[in-house]
C-alpha atoms as a PDB file:
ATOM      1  CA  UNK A   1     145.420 -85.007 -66.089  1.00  0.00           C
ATOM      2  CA  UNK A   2     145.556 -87.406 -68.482  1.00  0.00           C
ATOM      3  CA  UNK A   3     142.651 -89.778 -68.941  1.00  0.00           C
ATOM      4  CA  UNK A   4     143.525 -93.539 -68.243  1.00  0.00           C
ATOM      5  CA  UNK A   5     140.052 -95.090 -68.809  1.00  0.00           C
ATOM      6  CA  UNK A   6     139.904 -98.984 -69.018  1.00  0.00           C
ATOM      7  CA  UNK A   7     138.576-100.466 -72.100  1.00  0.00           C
ATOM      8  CA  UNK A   8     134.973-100.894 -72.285  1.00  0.00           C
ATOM      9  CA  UNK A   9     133.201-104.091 -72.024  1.00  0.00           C
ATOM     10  CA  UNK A  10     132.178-103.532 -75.714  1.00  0.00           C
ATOM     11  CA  UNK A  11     135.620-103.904 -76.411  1.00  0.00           C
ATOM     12  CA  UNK A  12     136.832-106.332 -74.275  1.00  0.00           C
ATOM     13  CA  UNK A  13     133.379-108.727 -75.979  1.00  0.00           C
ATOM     14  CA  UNK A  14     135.035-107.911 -79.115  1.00  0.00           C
ATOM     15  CA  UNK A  15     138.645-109.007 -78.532  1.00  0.00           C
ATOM     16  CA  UNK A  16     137.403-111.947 -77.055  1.00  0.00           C
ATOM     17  CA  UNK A  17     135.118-112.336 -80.184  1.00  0.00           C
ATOM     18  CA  UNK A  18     138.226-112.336 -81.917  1.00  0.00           C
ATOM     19  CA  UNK A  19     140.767-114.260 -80.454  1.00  0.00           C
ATOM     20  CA  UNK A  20     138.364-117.750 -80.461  1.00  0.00           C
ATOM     21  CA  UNK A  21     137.332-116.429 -84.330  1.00  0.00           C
ATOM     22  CA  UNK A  22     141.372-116.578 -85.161  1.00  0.00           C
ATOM     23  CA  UNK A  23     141.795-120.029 -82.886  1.00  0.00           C
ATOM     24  CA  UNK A  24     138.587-121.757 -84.373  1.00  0.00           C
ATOM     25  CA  UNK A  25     140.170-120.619 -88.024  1.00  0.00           C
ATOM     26  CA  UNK A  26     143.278-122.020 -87.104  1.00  0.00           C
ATOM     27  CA  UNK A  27     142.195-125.097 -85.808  1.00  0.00           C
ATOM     28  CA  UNK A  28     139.887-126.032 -88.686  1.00  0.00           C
ATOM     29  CA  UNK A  29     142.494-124.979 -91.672  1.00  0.00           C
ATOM     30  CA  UNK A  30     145.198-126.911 -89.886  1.00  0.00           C
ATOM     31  CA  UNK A  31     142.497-130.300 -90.498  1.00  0.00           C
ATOM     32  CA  UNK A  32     141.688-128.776 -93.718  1.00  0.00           C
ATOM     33  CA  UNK A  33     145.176-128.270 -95.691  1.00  0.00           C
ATOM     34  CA  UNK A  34     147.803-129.450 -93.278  1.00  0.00           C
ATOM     35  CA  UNK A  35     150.600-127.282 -90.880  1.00  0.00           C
ATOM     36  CA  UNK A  36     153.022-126.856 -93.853  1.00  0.00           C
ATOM     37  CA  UNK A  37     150.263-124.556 -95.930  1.00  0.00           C
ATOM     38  CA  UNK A  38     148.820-123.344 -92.888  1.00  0.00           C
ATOM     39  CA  UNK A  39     149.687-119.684 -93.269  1.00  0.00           C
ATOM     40  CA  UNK A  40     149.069-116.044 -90.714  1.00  0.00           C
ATOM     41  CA  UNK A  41     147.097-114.891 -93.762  1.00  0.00           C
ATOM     42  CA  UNK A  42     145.082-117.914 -94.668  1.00  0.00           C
ATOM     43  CA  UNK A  43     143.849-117.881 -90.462  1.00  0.00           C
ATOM     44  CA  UNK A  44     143.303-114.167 -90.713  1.00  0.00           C
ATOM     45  CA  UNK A  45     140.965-114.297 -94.153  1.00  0.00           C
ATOM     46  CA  UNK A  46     139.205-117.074 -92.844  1.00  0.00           C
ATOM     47  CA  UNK A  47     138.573-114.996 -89.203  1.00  0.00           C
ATOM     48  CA  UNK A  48     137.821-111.928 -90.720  1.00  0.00           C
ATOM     49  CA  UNK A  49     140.705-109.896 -89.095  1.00  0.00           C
ATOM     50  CA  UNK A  50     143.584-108.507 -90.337  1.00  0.00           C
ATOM     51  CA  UNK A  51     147.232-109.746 -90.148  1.00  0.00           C
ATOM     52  CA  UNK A  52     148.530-107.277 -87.665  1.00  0.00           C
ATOM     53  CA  UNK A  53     145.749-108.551 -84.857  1.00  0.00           C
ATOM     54  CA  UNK A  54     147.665-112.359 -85.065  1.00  0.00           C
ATOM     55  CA  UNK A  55     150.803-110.795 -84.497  1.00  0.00           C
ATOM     56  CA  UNK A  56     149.937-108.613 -81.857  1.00  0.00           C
ATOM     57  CA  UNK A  57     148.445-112.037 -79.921  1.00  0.00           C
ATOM     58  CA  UNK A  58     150.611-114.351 -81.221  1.00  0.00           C
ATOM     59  CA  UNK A  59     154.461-114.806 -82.384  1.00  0.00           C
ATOM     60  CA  UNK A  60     153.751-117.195 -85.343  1.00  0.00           C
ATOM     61  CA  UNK A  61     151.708-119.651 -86.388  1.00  0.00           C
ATOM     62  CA  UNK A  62     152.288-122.902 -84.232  1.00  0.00           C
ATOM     63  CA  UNK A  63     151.673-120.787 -81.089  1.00  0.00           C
ATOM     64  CA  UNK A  64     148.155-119.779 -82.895  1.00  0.00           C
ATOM     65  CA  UNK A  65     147.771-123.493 -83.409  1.00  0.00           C
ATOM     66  CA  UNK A  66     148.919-124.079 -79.792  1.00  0.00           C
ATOM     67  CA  UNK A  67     146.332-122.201 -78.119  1.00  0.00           C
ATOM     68  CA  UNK A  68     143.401-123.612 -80.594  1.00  0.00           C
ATOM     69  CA  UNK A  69     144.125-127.286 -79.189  1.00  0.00           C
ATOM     70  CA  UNK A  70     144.299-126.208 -75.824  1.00  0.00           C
ATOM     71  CA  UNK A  71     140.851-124.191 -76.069  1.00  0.00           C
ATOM     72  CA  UNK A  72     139.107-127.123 -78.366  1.00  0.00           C
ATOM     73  CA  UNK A  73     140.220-130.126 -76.405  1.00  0.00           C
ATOM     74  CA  UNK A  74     141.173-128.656 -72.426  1.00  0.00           C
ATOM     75  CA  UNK A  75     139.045-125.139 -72.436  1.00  0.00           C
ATOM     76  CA  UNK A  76     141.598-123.339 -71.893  1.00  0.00           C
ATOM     77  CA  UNK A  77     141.771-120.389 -73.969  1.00  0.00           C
ATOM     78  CA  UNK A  78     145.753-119.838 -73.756  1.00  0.00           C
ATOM     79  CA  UNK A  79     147.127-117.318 -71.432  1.00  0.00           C
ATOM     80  CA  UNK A  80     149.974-116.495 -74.651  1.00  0.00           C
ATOM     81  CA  UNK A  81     147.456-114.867 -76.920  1.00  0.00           C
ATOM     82  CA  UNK A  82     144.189-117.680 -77.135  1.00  0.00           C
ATOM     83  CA  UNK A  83     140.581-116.077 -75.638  1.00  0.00           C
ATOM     84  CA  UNK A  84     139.822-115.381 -72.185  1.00  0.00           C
ATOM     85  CA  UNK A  85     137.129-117.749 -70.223  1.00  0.00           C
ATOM     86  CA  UNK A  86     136.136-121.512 -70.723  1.00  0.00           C
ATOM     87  CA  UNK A  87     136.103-124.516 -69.901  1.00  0.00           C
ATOM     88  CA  UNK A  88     138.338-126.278 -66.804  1.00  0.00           C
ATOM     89  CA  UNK A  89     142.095-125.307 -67.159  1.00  0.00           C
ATOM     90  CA  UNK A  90     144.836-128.023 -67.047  1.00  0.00           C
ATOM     91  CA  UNK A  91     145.567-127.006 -63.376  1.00  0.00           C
ATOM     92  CA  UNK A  92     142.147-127.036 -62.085  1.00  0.00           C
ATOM     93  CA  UNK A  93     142.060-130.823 -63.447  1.00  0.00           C
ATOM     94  CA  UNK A  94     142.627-133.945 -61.803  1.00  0.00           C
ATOM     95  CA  UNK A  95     142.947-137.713 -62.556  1.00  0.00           C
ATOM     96  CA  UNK A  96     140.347-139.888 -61.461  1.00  0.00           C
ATOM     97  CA  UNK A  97     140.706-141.659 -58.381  1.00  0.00           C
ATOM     98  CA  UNK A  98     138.534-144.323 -56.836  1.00  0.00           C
ATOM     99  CA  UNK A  99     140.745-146.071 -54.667  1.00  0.00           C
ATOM    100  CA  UNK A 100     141.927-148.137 -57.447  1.00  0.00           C
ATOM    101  CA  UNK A 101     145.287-147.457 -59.254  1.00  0.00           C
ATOM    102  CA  UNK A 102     144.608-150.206 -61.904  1.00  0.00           C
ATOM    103  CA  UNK A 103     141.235-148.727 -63.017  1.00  0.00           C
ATOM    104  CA  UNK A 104     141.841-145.226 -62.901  1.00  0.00           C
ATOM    105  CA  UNK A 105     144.984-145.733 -65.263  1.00  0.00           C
ATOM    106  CA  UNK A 106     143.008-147.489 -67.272  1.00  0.00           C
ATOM    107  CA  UNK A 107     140.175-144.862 -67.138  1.00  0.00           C
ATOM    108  CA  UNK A 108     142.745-141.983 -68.455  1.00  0.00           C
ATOM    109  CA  UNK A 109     144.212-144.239 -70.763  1.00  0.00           C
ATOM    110  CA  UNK A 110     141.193-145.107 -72.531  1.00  0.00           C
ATOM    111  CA  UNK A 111     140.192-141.464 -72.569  1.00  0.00           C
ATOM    112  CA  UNK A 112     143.441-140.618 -74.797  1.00  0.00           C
ATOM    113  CA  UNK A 113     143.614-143.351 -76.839  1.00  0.00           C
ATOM    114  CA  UNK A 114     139.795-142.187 -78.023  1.00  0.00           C
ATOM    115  CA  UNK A 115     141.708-137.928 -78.352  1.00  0.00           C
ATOM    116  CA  UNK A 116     144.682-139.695 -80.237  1.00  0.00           C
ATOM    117  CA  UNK A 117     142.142-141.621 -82.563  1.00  0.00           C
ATOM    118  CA  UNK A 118     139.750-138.855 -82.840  1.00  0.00           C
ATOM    119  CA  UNK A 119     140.253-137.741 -86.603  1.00  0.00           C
ATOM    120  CA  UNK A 120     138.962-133.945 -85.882  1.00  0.00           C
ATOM    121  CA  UNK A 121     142.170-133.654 -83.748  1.00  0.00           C
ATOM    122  CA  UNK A 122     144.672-135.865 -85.176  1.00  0.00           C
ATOM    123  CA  UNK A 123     145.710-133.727 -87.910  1.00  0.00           C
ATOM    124  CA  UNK A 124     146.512-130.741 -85.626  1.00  0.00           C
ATOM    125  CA  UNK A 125     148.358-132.907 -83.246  1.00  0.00           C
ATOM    126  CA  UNK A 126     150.794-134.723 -85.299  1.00  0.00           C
ATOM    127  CA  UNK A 127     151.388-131.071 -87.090  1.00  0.00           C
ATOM    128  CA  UNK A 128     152.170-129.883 -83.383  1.00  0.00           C
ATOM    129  CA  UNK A 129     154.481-132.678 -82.468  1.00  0.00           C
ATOM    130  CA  UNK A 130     156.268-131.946 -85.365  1.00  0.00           C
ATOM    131  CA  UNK A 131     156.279-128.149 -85.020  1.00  0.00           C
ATOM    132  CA  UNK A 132     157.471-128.523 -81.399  1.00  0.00           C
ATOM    133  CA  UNK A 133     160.745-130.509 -82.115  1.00  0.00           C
ATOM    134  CA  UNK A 134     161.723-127.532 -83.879  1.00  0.00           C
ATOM    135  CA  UNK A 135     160.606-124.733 -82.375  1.00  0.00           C
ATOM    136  CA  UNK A 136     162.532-124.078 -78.847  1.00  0.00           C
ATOM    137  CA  UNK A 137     160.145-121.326 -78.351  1.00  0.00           C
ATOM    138  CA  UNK A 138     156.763-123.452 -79.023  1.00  0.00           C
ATOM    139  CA  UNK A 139     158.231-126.344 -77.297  1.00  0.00           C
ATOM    140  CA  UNK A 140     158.951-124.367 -74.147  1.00  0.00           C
ATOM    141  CA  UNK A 141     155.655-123.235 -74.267  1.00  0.00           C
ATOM    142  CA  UNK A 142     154.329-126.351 -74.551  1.00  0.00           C
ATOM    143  CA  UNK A 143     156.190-127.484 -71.519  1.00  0.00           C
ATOM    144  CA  UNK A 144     154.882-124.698 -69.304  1.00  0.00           C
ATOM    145  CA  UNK A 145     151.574-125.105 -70.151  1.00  0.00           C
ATOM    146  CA  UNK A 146     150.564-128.188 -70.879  1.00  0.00           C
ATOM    147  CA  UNK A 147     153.531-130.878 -70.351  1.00  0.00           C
ATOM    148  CA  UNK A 148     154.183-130.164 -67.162  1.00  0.00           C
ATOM    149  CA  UNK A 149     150.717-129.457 -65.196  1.00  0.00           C
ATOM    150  CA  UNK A 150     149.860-132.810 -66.885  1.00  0.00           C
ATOM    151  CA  UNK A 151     152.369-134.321 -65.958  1.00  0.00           C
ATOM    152  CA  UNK A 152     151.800-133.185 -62.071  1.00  0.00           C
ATOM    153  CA  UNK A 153     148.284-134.426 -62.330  1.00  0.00           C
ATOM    154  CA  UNK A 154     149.526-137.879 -63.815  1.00  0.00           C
ATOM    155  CA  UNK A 155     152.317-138.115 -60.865  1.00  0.00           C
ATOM    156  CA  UNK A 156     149.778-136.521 -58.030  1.00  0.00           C
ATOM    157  CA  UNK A 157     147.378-139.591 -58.481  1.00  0.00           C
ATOM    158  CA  UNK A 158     150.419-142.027 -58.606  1.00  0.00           C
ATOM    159  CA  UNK A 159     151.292-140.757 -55.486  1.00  0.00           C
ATOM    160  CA  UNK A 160     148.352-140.951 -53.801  1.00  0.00           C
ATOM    161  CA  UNK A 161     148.415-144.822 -54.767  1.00  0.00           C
ATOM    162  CA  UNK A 162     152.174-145.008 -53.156  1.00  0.00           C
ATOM    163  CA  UNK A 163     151.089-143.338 -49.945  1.00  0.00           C
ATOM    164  CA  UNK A 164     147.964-145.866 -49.788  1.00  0.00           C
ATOM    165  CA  UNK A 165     150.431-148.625 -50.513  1.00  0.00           C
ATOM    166  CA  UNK A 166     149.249-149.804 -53.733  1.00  0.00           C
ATOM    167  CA  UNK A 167     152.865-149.159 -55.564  1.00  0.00           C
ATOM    168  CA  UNK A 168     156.133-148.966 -54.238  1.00  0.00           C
ATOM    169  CA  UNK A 169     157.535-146.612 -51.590  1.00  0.00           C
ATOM    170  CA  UNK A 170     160.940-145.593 -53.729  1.00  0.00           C
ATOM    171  CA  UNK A 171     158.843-146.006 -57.044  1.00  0.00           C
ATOM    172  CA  UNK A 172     160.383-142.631 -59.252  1.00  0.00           C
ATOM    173  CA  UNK A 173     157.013-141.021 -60.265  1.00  0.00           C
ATOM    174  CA  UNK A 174     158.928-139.425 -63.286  1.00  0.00           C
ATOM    175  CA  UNK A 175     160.002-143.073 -64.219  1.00  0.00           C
ATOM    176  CA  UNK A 176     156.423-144.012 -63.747  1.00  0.00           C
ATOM    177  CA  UNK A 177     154.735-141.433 -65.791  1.00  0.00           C
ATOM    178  CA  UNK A 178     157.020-142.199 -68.206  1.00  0.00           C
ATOM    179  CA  UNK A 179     156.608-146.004 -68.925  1.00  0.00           C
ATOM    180  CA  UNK A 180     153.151-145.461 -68.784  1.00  0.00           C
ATOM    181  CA  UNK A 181     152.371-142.988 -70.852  1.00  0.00           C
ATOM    182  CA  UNK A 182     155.275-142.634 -73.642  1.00  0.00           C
ATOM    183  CA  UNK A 183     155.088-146.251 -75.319  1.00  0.00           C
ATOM    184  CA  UNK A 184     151.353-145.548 -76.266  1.00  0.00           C
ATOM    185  CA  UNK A 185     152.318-141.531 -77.996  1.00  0.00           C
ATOM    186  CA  UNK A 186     154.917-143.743 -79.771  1.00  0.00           C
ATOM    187  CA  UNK A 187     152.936-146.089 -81.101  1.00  0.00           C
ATOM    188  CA  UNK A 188     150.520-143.266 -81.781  1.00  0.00           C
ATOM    189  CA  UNK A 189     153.057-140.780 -83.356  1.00  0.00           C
ATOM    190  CA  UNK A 190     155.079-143.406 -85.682  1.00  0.00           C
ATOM    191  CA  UNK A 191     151.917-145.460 -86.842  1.00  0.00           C
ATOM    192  CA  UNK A 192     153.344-148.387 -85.236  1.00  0.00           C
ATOM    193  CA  UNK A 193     150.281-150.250 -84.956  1.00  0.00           C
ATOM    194  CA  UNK A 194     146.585-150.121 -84.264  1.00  0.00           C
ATOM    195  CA  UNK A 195     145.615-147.627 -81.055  1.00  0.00           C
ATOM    196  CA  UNK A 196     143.347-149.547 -79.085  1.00  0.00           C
ATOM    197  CA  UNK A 197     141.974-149.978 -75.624  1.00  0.00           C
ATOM    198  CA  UNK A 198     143.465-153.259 -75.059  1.00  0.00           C
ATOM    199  CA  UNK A 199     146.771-152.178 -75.903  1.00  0.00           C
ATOM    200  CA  UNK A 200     146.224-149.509 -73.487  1.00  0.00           C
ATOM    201  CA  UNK A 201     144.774-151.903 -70.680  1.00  0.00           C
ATOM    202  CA  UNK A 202     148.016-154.019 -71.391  1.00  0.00           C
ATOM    203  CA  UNK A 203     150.313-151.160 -70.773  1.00  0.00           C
ATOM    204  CA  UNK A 204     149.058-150.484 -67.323  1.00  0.00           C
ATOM    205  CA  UNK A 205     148.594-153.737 -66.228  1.00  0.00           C
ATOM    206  CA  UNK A 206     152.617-154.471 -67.612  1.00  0.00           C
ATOM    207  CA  UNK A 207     153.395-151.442 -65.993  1.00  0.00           C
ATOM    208  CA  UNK A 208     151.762-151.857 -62.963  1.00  0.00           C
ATOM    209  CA  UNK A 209     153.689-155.395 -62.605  1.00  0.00           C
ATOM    210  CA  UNK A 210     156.628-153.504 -61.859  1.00  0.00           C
ATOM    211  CA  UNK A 211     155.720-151.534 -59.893  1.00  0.00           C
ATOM    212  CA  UNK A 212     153.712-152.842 -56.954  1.00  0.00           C
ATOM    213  CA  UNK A 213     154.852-153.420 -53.599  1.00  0.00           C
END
């Protein structure tokens, strides 16, 4: 009979070991010398593991890079190749809500204009964006794990303000999420202007105008 044992927890402690080695590498180099010398060999010198491991994980580099800003700004590890364990997933999130629409936005708003401005992530962010225009496969990844769930969250607490009557009964939550959200990664992504709070507070409360019963 042939013997079908399950890795032992030695092992599975050292896979683990090595996955958040390679994302950590990633993560850093990508700050360090940019996405366009960002190289499978420079991530697996500076994790101490050979070449072959990152492929076996991974399928190239941005997906590496993909799972390194999920684990270092969400907790998750990445289900495509990043660690196992951490902090609260995407899906087990959820947008504040206190009964007011107004401040809530405001509170999530405020929280990623601070990630957008935060110079240990910008880097690896704008090297992303970039990455994920052309790379179908990346930017379907993207989409399934980390577009999308957010973009539930985002619509789930809109919706709660509908049903308590605080915005308007045929409001289009895609619509919403949308005028919300994509004039500040705009300004964010083309250097159009200074990322602050205000202009934050100014988009929800322009938003909100148009929206409200």
């Amino acid at each position: 009979m042939t013997d079908q044992r399950r890795p032992s927890a030695g092992v599975a402690r050292r896979s683990e070991t090595s996955r958040r080695a390679v994302l950590t590498a990633a993560f850093e180099l990508a700050a360090e010398v940019g996405y366009a010398k960002l190289s499978i060999e420079g991530i697996a010198a500076r994790a101490g593991v050979g070449k072959q491991t990152i492929y076996r994980w991974w399928p190239s580099k941005g997906a590496v890079l993909f799972d390194a800003f999920l684990m270092f700004t969400t907790g998750e590890p990445g289900e495509g190749g990043g660690g196992e364990g951490g902090g609260e997933s995407v899906e087990e999130a959820a947008l504040p809500d206190t009964g007011d629409i107004e401040a809530d936005l405001k509170t999530v708003m405020f929280a990623t204009v601070d990630e957008l401005n935060d110079p240990r992530y910008d880097r690896t962010m704008r090297a992303l964006s970039i990455e994920i225009a052309h790379d179908a496969d990346l930017a379907a990844l993207y989409a399934e794990r980390l577009n999308r769930p957010m973009r539930e969250l985002k619509k789930r607490r809109l919706r709660a303000a509908q049903e308590a009557g605080q915005l308007a009964a045929d409001l289009d939550l895609d619509v919403a999420v949308d005028l919300l959200w994509s004039p500040l990664l705009v300004r964010w992504l083309h250097r159009e202007g200074p990322l602050t709070h205000e202009y934050a507070a100014a988009l929800v409360e322009t938003a909100l105008g148009g929206m409200r019963p």
